[in-house]
N, C-alpha and C. Protein backbone atom coordinates (compact mmCIF):
# COMPACT_ATOMS: atom_id res chain seq x y z
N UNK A 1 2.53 -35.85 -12.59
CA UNK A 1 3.86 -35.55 -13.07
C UNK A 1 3.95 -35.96 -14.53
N UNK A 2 4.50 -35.25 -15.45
CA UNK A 2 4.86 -35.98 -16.66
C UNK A 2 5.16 -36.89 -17.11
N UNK A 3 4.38 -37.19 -18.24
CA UNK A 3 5.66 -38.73 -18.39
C UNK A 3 5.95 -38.73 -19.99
N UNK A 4 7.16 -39.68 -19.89
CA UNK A 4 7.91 -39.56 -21.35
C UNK A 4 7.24 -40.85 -21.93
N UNK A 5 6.52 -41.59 -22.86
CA UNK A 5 5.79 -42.55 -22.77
C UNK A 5 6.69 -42.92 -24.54
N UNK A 6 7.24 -43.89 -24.90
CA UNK A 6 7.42 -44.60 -26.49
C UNK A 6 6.34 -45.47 -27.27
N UNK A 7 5.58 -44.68 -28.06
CA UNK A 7 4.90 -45.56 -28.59
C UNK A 7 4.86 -45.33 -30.28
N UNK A 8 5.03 -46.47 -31.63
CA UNK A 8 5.07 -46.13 -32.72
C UNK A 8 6.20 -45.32 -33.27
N UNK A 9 7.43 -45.07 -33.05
CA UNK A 9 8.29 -44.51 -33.48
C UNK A 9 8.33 -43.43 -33.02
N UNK A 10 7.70 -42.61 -31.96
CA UNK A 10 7.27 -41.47 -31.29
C UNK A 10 7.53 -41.42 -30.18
N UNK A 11 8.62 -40.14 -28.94
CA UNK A 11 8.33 -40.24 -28.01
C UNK A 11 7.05 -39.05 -27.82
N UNK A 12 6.36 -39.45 -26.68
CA UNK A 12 5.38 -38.85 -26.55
C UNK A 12 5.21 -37.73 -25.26
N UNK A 13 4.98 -36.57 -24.62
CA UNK A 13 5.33 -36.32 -23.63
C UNK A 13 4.06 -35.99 -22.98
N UNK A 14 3.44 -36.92 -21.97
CA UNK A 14 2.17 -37.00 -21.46
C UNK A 14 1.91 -35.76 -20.00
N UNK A 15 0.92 -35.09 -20.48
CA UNK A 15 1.30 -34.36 -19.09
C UNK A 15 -0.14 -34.33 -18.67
N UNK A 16 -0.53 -34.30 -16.94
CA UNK A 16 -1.68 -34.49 -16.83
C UNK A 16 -2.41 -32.77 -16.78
N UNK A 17 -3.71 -32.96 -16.73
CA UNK A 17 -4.55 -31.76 -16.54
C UNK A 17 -4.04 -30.52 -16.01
N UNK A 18 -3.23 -30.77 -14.97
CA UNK A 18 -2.85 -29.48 -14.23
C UNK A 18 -1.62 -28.64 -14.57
N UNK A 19 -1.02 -30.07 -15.57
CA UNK A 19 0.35 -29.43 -15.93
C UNK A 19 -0.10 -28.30 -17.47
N UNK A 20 -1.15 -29.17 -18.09
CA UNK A 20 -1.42 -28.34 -19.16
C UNK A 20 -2.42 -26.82 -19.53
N UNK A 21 -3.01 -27.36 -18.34
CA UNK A 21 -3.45 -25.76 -17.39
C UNK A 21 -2.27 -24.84 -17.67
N UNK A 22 -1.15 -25.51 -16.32
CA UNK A 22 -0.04 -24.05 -15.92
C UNK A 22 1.06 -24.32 -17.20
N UNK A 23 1.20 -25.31 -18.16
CA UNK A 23 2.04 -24.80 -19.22
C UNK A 23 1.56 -24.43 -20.21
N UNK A 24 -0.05 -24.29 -20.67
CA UNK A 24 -0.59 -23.71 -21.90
C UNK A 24 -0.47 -24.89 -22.66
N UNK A 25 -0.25 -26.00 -22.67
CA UNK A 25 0.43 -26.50 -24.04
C UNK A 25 -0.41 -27.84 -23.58
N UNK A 26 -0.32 -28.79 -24.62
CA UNK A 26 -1.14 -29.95 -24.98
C UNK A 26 -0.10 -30.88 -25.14
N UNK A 27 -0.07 -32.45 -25.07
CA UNK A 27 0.80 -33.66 -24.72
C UNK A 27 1.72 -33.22 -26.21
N UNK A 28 3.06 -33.53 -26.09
CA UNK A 28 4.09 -33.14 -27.36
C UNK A 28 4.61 -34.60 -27.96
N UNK A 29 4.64 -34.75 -28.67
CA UNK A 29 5.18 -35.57 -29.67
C UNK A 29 6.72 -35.06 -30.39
N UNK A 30 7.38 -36.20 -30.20
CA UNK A 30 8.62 -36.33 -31.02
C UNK A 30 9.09 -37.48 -31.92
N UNK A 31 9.74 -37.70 -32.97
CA UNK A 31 10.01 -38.87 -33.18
C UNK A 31 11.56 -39.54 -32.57
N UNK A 32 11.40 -40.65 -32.24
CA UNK A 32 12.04 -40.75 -31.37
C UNK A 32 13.73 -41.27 -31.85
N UNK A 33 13.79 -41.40 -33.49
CA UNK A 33 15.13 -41.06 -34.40
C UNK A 33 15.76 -39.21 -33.82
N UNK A 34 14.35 -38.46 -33.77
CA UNK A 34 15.50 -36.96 -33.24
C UNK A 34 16.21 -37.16 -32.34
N UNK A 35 15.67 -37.71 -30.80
CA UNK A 35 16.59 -37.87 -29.69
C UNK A 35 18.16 -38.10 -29.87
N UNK A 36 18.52 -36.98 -29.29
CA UNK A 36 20.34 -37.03 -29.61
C UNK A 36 20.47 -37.37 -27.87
N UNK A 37 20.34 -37.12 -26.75
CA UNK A 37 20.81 -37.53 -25.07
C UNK A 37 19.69 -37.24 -24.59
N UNK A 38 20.11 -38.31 -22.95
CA UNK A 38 19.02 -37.81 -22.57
C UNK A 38 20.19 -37.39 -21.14
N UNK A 39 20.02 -36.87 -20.08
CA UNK A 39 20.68 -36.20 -19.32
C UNK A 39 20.46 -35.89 -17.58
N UNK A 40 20.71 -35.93 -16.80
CA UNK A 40 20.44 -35.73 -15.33
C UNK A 40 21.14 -34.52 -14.66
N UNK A 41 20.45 -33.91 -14.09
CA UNK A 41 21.06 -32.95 -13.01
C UNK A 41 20.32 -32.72 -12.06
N UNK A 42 21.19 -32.51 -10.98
CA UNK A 42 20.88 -32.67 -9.46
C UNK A 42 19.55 -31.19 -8.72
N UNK A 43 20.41 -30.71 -9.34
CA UNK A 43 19.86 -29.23 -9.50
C UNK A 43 19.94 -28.50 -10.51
N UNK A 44 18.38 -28.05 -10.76
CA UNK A 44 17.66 -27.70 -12.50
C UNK A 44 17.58 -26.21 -12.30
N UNK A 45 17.53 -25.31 -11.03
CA UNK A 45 17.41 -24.25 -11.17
C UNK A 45 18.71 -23.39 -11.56
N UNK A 46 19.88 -23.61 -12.38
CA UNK A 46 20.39 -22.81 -12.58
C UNK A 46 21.13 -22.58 -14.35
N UNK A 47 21.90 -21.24 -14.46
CA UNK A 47 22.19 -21.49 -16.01
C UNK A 47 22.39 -22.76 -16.92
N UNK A 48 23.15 -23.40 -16.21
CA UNK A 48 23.49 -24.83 -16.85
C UNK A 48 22.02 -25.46 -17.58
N UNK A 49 21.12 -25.66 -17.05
CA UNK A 49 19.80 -26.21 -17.16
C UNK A 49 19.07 -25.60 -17.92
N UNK A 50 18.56 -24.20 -17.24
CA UNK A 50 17.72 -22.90 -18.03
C UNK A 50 18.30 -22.52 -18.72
N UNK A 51 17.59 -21.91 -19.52
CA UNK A 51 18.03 -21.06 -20.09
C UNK A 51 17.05 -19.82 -21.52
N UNK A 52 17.21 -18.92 -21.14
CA UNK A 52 15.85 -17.54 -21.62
C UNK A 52 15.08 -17.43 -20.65
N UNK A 53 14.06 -17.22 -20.69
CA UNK A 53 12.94 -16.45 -20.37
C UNK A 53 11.49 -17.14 -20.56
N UNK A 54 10.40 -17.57 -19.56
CA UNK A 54 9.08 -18.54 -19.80
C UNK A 54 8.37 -17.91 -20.38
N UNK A 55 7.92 -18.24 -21.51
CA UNK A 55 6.91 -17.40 -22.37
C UNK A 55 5.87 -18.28 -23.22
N UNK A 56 4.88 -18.78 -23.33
CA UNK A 56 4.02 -18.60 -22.02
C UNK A 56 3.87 -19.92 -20.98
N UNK A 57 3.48 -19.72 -19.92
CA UNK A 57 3.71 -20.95 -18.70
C UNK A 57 3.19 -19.87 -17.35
N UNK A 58 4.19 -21.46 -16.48
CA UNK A 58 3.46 -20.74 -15.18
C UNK A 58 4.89 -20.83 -14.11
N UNK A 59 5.11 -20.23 -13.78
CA UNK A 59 6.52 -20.14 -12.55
C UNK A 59 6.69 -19.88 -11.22
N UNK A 60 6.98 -20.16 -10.15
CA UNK A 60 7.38 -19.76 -8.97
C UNK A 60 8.62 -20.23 -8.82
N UNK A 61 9.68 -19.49 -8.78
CA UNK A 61 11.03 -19.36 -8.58
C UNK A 61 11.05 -20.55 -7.35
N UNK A 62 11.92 -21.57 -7.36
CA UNK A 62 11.99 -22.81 -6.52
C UNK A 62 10.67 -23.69 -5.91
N UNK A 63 9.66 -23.37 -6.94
CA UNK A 63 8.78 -24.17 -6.31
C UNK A 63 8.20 -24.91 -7.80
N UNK A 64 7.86 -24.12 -8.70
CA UNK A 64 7.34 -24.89 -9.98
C UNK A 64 7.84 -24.13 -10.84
N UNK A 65 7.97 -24.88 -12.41
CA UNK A 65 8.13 -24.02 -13.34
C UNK A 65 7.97 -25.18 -14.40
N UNK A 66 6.66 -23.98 -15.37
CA UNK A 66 6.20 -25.25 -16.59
C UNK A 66 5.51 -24.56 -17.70
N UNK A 67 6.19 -24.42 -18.71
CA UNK A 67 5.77 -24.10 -19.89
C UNK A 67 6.83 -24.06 -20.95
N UNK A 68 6.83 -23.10 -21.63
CA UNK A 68 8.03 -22.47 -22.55
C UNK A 68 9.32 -21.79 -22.31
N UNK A 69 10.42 -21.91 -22.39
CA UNK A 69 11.37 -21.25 -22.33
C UNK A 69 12.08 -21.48 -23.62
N UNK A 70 12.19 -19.45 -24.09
CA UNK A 70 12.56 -18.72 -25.28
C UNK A 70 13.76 -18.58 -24.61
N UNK A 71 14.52 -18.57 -25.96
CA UNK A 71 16.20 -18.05 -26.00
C UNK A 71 16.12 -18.32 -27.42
N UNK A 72 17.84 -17.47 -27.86
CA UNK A 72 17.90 -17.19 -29.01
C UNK A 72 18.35 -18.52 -29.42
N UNK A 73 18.30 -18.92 -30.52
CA UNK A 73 18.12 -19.93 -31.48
C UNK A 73 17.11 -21.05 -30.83
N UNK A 74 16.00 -20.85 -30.39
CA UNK A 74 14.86 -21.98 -30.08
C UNK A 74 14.02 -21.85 -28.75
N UNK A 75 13.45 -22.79 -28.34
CA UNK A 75 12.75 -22.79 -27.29
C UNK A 75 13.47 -24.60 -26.81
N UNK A 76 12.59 -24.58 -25.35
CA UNK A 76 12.71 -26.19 -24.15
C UNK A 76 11.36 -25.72 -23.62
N UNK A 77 11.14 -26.96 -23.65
CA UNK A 77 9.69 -27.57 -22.79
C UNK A 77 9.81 -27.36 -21.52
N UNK A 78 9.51 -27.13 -19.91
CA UNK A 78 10.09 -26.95 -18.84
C UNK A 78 8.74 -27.74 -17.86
N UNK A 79 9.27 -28.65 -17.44
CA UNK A 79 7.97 -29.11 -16.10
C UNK A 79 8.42 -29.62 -14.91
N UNK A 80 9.22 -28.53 -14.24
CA UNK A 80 10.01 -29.05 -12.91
C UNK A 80 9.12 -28.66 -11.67
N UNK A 81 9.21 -29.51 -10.88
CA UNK A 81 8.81 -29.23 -9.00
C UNK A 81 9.73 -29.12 -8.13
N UNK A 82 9.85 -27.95 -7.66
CA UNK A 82 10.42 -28.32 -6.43
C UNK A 82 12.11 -28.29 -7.27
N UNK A 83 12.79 -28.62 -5.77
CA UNK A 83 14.22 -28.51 -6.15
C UNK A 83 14.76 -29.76 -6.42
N UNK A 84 14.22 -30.94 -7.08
CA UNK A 84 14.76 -32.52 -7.03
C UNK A 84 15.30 -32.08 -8.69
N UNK A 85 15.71 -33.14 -8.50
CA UNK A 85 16.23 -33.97 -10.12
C UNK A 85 15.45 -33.87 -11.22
N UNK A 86 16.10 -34.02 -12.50
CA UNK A 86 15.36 -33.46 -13.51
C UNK A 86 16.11 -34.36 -14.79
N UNK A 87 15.46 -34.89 -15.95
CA UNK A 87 16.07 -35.08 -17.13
C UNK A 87 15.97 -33.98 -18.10
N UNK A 88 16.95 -34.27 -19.05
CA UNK A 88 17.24 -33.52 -20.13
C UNK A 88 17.03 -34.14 -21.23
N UNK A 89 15.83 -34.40 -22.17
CA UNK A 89 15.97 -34.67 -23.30
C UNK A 89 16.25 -33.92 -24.68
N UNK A 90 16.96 -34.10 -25.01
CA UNK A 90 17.85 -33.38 -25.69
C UNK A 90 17.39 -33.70 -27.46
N UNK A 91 16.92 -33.26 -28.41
CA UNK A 91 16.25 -33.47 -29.54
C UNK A 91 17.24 -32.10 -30.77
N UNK A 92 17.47 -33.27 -31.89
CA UNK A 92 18.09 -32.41 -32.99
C UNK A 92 16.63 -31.86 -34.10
N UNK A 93 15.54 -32.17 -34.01
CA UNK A 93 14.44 -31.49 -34.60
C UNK A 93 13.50 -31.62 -33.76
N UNK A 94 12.18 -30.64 -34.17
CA UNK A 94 10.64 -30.68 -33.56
C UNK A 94 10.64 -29.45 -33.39
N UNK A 95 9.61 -29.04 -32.35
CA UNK A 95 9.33 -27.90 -31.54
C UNK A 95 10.55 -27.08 -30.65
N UNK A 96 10.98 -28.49 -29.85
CA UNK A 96 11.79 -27.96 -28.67
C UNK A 96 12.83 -28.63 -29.13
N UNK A 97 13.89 -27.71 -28.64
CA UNK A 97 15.29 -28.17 -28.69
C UNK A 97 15.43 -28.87 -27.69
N UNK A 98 14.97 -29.20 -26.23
CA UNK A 98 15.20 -29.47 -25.21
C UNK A 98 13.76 -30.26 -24.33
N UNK A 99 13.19 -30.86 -23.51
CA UNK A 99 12.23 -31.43 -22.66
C UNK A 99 13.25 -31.25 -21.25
N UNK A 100 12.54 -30.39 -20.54
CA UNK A 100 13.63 -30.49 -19.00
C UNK A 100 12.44 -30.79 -18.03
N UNK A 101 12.49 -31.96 -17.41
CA UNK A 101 11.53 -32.46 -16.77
C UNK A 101 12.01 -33.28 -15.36
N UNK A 102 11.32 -32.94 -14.21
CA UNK A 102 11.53 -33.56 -13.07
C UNK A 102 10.97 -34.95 -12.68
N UNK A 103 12.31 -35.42 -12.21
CA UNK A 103 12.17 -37.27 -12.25
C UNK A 103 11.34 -37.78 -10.99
């Protein structure tokens, strides 16, 4: 499972082998002055949470979903399982506007 790890002024977003397989992408770095919230919801599969289209990643509608999600003005990081709980880290610069990750 992912993990959000602080080290050096950086959050770091550690993901193991399989996640970086099915999301294309390599461990992400932020500094950890961008972080504007961080956030919980019960249930991640719907507008509130998502939002665009996975481009590129890997998905099964209620079972996994992990890579990129495009929408207009930016992209979010996405590495959820299953239908549990999820944070929202929420970032005013970097890559992603967003980290939506299951707790």
């Amino acid at each position: 499972m992912a993990q959000v790890i602080e080290e050096n002024g950086e959050l770091i977003l550690k993901l193991s082998r399989l996640e970086k397989i099915y999301s294309l992408h390599q461990n992400i770095r932020v500094k950890t002055s961008d972080l504007v919230s961080i956030t919980e919801y019960e249930k991640p599969w719907n507008n509130k949470v998502l939002r665009g289209f996975r481009a590129p990643g890997t998905g099964l509608p209620f079972v996994i979903l992990f890579g990129t999600m495009r929408f207009r003005g930016g992209k979010d990081f996405v590495a959820i399982y299953k239908r549990g709980p999820v944070k929202v880290y929420e970032f005013k610069a970097g890559e992603f506007k967003r980290w939506i990750l299951s707790i």
